[in-house]
PDB file of N, CA and C in Angstrom:
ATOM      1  N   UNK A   1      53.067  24.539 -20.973  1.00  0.00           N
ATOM      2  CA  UNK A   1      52.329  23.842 -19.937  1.00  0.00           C
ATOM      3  C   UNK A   1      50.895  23.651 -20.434  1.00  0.00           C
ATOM      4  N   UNK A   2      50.435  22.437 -20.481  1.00  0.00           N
ATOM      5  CA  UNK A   2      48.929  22.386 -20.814  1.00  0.00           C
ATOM      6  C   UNK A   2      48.176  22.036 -19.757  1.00  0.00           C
ATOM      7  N   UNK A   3      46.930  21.979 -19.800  1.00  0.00           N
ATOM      8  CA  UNK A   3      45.536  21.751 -19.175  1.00  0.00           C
ATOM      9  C   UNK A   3      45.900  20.518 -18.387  1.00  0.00           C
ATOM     10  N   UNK A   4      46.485  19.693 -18.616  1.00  0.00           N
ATOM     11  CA  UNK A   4      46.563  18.749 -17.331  1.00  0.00           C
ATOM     12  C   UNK A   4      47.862  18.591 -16.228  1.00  0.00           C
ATOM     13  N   UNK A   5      48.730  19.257 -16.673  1.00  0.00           N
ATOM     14  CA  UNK A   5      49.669  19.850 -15.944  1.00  0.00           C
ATOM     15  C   UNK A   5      49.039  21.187 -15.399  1.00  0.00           C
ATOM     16  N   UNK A   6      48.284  21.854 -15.515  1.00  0.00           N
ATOM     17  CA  UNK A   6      47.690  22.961 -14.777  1.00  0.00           C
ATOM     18  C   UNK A   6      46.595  22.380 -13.726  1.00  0.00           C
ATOM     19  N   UNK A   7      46.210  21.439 -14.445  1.00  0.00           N
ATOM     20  CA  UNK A   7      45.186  21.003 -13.114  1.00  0.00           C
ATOM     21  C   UNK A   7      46.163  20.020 -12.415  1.00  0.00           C
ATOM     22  N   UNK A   8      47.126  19.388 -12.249  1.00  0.00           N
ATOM     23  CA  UNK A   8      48.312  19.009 -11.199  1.00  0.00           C
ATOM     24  C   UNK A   8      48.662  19.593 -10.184  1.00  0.00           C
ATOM     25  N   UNK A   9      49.084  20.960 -10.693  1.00  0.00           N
ATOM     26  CA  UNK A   9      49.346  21.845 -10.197  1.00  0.00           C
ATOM     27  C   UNK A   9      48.448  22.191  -9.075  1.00  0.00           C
ATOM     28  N   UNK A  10      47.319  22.636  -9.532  1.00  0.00           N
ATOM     29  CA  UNK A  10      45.911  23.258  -8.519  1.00  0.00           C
ATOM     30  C   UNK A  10      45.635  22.323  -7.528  1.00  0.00           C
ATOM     31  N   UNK A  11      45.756  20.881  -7.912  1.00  0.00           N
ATOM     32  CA  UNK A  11      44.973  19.400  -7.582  1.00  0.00           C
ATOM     33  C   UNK A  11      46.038  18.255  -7.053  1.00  0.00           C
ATOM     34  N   UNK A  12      47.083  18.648  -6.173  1.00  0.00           N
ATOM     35  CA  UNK A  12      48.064  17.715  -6.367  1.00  0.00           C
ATOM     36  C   UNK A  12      47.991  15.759  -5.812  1.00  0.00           C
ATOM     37  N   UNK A  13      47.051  16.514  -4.649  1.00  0.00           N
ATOM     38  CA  UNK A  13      46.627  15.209  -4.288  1.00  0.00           C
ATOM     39  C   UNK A  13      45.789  14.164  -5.304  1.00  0.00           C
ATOM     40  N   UNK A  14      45.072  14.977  -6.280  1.00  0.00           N
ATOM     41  CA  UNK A  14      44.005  13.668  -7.340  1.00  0.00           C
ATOM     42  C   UNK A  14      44.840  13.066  -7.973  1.00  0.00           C
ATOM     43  N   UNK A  15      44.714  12.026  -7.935  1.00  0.00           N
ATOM     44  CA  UNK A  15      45.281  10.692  -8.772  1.00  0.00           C
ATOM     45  C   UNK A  15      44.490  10.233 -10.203  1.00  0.00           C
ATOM     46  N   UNK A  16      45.176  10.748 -11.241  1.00  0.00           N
ATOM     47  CA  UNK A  16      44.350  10.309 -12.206  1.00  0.00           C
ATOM     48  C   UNK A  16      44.163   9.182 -12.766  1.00  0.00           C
ATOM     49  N   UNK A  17      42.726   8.593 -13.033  1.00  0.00           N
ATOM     50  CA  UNK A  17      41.900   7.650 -13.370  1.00  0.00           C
ATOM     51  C   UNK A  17      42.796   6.912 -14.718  1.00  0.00           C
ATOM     52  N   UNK A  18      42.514   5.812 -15.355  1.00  0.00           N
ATOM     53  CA  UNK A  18      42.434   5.445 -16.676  1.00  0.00           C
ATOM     54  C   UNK A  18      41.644   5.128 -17.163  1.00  0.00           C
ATOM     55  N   UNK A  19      41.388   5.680 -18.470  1.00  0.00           N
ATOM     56  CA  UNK A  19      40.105   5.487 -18.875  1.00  0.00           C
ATOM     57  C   UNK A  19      40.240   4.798 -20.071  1.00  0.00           C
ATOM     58  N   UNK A  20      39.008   3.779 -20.376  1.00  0.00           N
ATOM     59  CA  UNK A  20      39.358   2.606 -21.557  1.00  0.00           C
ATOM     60  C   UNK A  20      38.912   3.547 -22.461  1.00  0.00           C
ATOM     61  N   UNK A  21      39.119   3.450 -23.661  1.00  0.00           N
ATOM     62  CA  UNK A  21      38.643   3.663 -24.754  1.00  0.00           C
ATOM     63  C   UNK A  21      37.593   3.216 -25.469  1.00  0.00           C
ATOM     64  N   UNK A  22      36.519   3.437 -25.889  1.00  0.00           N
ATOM     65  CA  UNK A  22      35.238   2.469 -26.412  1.00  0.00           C
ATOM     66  C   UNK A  22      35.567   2.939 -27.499  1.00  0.00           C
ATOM     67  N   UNK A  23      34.969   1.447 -28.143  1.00  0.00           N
ATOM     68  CA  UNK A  23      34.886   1.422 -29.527  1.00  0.00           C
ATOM     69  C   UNK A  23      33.990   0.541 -29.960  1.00  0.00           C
ATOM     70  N   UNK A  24      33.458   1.265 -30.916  1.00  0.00           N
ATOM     71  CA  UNK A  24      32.099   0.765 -31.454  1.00  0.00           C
ATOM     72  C   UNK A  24      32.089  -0.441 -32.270  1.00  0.00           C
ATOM     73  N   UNK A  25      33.371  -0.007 -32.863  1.00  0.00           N
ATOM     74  CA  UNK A  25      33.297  -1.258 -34.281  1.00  0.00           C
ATOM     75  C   UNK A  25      33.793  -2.679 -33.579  1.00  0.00           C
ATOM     76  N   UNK A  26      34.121  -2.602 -32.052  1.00  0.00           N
ATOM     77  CA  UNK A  26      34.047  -4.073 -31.345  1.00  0.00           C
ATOM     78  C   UNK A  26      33.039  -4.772 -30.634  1.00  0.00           C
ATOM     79  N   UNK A  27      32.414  -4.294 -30.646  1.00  0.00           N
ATOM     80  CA  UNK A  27      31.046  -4.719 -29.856  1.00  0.00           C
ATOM     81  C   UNK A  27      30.147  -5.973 -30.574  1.00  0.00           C
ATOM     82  N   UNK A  28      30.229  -7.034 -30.168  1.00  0.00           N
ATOM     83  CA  UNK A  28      29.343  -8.005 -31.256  1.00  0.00           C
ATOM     84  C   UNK A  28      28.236  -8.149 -31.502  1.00  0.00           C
ATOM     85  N   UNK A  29      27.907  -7.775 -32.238  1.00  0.00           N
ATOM     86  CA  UNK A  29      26.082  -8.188 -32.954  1.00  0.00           C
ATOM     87  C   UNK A  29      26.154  -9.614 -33.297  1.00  0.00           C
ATOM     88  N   UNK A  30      24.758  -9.946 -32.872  1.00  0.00           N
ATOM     89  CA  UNK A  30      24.546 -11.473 -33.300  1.00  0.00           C
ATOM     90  C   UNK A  30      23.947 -11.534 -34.401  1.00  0.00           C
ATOM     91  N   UNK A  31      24.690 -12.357 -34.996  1.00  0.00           N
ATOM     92  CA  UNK A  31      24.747 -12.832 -36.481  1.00  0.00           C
ATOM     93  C   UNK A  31      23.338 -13.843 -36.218  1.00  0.00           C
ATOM     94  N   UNK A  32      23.069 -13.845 -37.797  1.00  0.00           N
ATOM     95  CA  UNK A  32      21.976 -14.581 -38.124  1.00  0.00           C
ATOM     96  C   UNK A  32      21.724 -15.611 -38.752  1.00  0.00           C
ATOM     97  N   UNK A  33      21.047 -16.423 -39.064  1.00  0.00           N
ATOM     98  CA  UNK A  33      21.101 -17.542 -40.111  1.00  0.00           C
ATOM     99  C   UNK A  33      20.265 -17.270 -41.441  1.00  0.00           C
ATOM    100  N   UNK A  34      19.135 -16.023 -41.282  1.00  0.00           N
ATOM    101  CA  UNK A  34      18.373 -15.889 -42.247  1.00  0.00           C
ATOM    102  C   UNK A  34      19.391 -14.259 -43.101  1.00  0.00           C
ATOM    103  N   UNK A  35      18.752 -14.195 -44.150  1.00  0.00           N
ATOM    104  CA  UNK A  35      19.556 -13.063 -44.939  1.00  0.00           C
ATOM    105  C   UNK A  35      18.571 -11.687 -44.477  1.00  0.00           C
ATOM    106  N   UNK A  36      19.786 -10.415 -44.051  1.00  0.00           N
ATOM    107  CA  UNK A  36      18.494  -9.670 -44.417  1.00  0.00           C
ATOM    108  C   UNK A  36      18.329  -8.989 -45.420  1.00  0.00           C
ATOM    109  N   UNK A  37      16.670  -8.195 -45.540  1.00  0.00           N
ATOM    110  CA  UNK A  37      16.123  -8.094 -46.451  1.00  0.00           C
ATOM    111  C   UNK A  37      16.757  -6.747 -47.044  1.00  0.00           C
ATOM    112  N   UNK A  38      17.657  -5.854 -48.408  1.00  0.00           N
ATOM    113  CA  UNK A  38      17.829  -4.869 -48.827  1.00  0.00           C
ATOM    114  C   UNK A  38      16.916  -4.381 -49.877  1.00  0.00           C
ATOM    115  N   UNK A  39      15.759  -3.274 -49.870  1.00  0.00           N
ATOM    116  CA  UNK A  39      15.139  -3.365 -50.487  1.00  0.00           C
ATOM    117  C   UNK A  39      15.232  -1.536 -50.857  1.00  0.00           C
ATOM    118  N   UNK A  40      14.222  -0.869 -52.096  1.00  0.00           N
ATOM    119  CA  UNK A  40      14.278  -0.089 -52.229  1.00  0.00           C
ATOM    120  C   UNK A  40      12.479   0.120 -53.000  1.00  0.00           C
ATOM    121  N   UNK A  41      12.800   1.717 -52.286  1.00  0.00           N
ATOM    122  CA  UNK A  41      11.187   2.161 -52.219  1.00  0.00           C
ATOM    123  C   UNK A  41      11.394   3.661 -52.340  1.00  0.00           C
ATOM    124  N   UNK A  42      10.692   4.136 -53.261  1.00  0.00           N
ATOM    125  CA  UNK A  42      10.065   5.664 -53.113  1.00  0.00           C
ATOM    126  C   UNK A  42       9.033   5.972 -52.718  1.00  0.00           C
ATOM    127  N   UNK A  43       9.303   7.080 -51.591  1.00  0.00           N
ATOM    128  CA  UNK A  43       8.643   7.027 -50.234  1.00  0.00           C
ATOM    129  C   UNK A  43       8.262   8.837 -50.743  1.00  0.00           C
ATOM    130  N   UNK A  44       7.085   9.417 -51.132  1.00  0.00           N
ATOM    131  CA  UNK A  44       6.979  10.713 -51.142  1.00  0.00           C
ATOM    132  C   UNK A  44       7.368  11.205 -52.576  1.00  0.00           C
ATOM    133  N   UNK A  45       8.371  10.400 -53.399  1.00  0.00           N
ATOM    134  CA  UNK A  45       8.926  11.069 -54.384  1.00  0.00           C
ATOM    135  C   UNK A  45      10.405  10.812 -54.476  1.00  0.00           C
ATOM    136  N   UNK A  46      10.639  10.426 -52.877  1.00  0.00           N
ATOM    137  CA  UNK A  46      12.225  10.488 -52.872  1.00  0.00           C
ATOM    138  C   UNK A  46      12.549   9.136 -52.822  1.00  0.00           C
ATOM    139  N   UNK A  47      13.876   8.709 -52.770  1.00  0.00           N
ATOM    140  CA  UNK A  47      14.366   7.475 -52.538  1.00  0.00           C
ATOM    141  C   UNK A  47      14.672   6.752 -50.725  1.00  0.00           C
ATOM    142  N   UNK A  48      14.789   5.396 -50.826  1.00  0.00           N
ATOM    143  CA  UNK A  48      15.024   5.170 -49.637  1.00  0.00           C
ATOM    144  C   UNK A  48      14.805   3.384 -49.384  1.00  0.00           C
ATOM    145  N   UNK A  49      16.108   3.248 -48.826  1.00  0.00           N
ATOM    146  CA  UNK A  49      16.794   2.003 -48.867  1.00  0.00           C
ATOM    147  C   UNK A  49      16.127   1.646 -47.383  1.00  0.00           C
ATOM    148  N   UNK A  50      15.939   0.451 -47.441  1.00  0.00           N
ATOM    149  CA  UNK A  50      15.190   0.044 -46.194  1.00  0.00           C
ATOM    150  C   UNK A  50      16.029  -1.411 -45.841  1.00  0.00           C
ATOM    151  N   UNK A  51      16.185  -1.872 -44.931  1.00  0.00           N
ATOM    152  CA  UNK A  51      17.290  -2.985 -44.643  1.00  0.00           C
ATOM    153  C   UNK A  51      16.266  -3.493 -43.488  1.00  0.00           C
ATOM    154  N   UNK A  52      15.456  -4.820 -43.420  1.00  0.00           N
ATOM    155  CA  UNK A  52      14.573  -5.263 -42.442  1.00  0.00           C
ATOM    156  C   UNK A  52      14.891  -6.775 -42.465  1.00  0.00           C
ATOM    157  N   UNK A  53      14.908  -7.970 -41.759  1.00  0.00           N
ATOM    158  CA  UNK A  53      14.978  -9.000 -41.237  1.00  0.00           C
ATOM    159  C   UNK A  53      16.048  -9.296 -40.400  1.00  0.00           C
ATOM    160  N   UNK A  54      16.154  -8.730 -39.353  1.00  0.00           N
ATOM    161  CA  UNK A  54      17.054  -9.270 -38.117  1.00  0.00           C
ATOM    162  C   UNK A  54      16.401  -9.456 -37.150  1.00  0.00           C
ATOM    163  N   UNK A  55      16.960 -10.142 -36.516  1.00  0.00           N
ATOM    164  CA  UNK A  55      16.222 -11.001 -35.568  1.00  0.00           C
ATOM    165  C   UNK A  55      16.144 -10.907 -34.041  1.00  0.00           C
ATOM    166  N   UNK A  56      17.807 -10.201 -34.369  1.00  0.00           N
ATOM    167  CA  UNK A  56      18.920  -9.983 -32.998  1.00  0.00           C
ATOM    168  C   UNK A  56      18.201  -8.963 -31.599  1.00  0.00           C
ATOM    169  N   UNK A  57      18.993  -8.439 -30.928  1.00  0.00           N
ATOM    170  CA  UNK A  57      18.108  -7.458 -30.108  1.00  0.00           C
ATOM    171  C   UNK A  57      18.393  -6.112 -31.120  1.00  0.00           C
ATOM    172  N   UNK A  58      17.210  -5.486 -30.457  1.00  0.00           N
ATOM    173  CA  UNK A  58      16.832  -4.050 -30.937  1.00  0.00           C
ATOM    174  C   UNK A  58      18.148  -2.905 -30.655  1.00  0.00           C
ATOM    175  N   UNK A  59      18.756  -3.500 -29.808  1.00  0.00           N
ATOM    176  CA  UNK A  59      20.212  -2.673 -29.746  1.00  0.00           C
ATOM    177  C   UNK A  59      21.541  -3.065 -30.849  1.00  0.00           C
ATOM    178  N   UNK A  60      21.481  -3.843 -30.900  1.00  0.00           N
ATOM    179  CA  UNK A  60      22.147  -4.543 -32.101  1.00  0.00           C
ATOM    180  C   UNK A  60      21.829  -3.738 -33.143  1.00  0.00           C
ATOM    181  N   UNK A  61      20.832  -3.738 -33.643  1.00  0.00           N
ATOM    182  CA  UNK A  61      20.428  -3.411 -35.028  1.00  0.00           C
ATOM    183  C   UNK A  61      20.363  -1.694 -34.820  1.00  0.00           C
ATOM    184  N   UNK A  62      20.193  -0.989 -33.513  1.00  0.00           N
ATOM    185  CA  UNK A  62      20.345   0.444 -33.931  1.00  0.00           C
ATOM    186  C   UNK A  62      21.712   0.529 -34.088  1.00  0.00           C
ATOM    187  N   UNK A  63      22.542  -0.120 -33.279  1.00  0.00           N
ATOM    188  CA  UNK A  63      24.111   0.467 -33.605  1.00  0.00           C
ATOM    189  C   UNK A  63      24.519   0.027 -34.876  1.00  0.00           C
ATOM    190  N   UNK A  64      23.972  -0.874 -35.726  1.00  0.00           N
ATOM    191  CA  UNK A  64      24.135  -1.017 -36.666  1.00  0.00           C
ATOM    192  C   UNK A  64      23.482   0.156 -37.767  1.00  0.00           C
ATOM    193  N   UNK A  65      22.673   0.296 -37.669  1.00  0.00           N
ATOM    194  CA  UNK A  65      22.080   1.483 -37.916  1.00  0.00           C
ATOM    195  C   UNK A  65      22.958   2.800 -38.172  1.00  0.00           C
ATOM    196  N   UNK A  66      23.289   3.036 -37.145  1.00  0.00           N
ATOM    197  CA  UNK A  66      24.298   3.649 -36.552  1.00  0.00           C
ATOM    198  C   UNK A  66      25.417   3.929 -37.442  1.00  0.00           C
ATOM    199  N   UNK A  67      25.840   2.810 -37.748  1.00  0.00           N
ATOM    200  CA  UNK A  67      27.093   2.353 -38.384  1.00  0.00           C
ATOM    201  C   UNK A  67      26.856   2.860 -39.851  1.00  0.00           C
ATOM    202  N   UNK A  68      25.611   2.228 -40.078  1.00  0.00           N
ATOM    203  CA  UNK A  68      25.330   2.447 -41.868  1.00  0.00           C
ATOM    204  C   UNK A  68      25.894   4.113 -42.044  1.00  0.00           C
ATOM    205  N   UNK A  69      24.930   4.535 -41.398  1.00  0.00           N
ATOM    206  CA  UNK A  69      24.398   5.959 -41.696  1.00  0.00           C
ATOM    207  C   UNK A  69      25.980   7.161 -41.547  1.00  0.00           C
ATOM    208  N   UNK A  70      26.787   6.561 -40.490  1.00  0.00           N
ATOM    209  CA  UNK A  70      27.878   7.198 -40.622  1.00  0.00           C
ATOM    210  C   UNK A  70      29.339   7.358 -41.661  1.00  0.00           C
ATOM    211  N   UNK A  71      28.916   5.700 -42.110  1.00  0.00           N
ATOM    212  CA  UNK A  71      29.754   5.390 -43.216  1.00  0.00           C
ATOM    213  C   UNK A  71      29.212   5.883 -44.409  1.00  0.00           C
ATOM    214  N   UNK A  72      27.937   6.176 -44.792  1.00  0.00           N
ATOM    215  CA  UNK A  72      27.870   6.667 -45.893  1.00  0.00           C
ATOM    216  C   UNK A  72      27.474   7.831 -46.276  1.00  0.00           C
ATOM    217  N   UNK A  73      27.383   8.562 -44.727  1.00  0.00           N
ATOM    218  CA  UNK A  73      27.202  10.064 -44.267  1.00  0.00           C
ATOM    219  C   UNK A  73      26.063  10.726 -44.696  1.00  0.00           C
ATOM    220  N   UNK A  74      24.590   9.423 -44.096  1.00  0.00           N
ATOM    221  CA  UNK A  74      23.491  10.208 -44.709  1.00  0.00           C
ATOM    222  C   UNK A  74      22.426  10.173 -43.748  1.00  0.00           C
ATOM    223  N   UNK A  75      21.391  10.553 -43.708  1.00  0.00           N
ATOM    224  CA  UNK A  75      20.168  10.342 -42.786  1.00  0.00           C
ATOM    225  C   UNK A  75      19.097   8.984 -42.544  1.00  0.00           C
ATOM    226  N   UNK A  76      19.052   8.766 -41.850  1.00  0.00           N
ATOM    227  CA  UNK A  76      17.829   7.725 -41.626  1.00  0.00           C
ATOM    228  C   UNK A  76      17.066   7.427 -40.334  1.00  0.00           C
ATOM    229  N   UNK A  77      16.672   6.085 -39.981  1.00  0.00           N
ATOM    230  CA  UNK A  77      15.997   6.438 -38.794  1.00  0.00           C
ATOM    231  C   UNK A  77      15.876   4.910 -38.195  1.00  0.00           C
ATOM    232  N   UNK A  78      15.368   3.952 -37.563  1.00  0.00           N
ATOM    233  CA  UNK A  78      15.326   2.775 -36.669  1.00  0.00           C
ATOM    234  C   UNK A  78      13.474   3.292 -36.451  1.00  0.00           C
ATOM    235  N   UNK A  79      12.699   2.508 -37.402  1.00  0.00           N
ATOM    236  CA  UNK A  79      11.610   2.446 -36.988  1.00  0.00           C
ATOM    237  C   UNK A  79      10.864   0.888 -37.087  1.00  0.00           C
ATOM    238  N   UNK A  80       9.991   0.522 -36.259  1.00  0.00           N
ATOM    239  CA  UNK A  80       9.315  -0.887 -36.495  1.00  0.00           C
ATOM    240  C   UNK A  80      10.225  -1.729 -36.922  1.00  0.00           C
ATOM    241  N   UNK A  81      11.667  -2.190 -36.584  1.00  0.00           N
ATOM    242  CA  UNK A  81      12.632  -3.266 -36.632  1.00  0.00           C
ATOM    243  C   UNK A  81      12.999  -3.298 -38.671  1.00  0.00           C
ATOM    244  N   UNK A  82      12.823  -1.738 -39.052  1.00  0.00           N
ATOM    245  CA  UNK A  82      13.509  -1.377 -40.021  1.00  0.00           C
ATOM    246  C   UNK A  82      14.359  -0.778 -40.112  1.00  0.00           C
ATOM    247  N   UNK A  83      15.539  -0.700 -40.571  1.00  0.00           N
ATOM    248  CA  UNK A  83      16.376   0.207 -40.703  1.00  0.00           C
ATOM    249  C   UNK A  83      16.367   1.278 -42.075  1.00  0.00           C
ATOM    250  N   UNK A  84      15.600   2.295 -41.563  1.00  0.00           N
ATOM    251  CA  UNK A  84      15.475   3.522 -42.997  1.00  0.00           C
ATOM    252  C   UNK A  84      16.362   4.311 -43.212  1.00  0.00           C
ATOM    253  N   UNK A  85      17.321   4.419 -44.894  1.00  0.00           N
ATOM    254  CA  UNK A  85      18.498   5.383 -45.107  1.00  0.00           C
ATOM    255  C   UNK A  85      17.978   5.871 -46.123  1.00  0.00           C
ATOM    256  N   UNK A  86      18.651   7.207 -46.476  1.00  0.00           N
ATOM    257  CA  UNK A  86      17.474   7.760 -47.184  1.00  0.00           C
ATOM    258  C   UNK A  86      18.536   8.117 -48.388  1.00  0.00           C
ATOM    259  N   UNK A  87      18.201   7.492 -49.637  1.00  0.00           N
ATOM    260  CA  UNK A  87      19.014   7.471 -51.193  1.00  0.00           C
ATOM    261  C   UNK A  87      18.861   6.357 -51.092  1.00  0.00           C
ATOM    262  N   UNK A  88      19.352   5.724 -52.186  1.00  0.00           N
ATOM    263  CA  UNK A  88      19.254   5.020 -53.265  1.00  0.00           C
ATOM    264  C   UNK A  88      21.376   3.804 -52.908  1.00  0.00           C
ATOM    265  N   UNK A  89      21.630   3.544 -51.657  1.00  0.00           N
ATOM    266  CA  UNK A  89      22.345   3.051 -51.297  1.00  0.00           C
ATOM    267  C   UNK A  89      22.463   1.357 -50.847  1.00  0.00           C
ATOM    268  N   UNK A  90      21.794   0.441 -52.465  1.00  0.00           N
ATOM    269  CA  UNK A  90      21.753  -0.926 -51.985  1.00  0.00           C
ATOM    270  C   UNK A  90      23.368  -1.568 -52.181  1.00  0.00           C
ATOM    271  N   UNK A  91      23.868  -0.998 -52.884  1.00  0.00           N
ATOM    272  CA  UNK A  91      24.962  -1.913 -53.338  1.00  0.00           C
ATOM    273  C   UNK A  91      26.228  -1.690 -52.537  1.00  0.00           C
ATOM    274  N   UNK A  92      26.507  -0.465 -51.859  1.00  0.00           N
ATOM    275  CA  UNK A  92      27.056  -0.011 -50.759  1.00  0.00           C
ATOM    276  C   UNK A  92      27.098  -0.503 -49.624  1.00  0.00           C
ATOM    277  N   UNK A  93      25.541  -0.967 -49.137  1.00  0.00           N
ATOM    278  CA  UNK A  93      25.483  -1.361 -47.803  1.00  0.00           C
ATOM    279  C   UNK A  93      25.184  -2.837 -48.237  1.00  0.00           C
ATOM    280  N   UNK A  94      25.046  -3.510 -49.451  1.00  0.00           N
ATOM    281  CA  UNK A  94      25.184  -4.995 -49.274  1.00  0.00           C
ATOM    282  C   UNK A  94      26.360  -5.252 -48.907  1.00  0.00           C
ATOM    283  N   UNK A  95      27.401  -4.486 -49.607  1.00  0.00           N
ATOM    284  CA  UNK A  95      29.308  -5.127 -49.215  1.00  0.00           C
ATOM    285  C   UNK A  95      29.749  -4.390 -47.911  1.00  0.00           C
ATOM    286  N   UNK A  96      29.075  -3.260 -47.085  1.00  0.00           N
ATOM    287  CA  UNK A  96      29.479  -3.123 -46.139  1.00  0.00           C
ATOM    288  C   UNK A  96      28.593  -4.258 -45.141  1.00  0.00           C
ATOM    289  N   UNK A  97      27.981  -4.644 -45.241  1.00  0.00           N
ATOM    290  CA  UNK A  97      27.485  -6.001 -44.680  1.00  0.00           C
ATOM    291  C   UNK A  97      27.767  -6.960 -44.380  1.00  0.00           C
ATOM    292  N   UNK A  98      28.144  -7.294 -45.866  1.00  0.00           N
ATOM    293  CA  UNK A  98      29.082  -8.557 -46.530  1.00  0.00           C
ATOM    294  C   UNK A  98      30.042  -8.775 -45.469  1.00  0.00           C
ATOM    295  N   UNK A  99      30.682  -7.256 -45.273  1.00  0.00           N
ATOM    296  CA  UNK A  99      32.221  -7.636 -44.906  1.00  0.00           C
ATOM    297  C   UNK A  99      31.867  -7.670 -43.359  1.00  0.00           C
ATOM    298  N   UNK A 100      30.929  -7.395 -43.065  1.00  0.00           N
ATOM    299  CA  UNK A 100      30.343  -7.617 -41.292  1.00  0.00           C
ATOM    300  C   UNK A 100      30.482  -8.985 -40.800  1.00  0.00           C
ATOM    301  N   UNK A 101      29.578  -9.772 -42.226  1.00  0.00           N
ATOM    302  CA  UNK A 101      29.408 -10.979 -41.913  1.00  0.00           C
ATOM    303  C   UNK A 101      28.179 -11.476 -42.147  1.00  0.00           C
ATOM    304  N   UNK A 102      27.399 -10.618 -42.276  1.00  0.00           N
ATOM    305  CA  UNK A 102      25.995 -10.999 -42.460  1.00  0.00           C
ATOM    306  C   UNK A 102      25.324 -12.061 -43.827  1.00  0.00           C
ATOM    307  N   UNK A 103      24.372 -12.072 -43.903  1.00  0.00           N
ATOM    308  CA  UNK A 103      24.061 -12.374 -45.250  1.00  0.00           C
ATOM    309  C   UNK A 103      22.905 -11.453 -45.843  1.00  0.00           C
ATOM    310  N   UNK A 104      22.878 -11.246 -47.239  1.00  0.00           N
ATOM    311  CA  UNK A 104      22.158 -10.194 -47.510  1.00  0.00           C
ATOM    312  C   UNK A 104      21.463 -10.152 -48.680  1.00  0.00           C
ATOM    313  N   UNK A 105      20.296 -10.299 -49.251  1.00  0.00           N
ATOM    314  CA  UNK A 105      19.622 -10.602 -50.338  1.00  0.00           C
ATOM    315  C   UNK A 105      19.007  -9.155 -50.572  1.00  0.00           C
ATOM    316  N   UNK A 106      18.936  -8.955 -51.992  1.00  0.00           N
ATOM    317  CA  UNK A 106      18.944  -7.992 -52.346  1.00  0.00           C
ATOM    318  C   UNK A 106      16.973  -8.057 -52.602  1.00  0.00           C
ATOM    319  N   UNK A 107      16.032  -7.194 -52.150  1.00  0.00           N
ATOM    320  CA  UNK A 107      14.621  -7.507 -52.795  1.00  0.00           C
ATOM    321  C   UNK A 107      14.376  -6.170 -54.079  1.00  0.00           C
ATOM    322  N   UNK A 108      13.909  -6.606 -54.981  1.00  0.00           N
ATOM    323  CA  UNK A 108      13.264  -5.657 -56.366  1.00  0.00           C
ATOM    324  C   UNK A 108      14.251  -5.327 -57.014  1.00  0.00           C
ATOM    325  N   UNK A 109      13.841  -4.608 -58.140  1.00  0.00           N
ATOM    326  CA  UNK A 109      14.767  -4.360 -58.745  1.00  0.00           C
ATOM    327  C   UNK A 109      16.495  -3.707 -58.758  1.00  0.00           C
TER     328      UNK A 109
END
């Protein structure tokens, strides 16, 4: 007997709810016409990939954010309509981009 057959039991009258499932990777971000910018900078000593020209709303671009940082299982942050990841991750997040849809120009070396 598990946990929701025990609360049946206790609770016979509640009728249970359905609940949708969210999912992140459906939610649409608005695409752009300009590329954004993938650039790289040592910041302190260390490395750190910076991803800036979108245009979209500010929610857009954190869940995107969002997205980066989980797929490539590293730290960063959503500051001043930049997106900061911290290594040396341009070529990674140009093709996870790519395959978003975006367009994406690579800046420096």
């Amino acid at each position: 007997m598990d946990l929701r057959d025990q609360l049946k039991n206790l609770f016979p009258e509640h009728e249970e709810e359905d609940k949708q499932e969210v999912d992140d990777g459906g939610l649409d971000i608005w695409m752009q016409n300009e590329p954004l910018l993938c650039k790289y900078e040592k910041r302190r000593g260390k490395p750190v990939t910076i991803i800036e020209g979108y245009t979209g709303a500010d929610d857009d671009f954190k869940i995107l954010s969002r997205e980066l940082k989980t797929m490539l299982g590293v730290g960063g942050s959503f500051k001043r309509e930049q997106i900061l990841i911290q290594g040396d991750y341009r070529n990674k997040i140009m093709t996870f981009l790519k395959d978003k849809g975006f367009k994406v120009k690579r800046v420096g070396g």
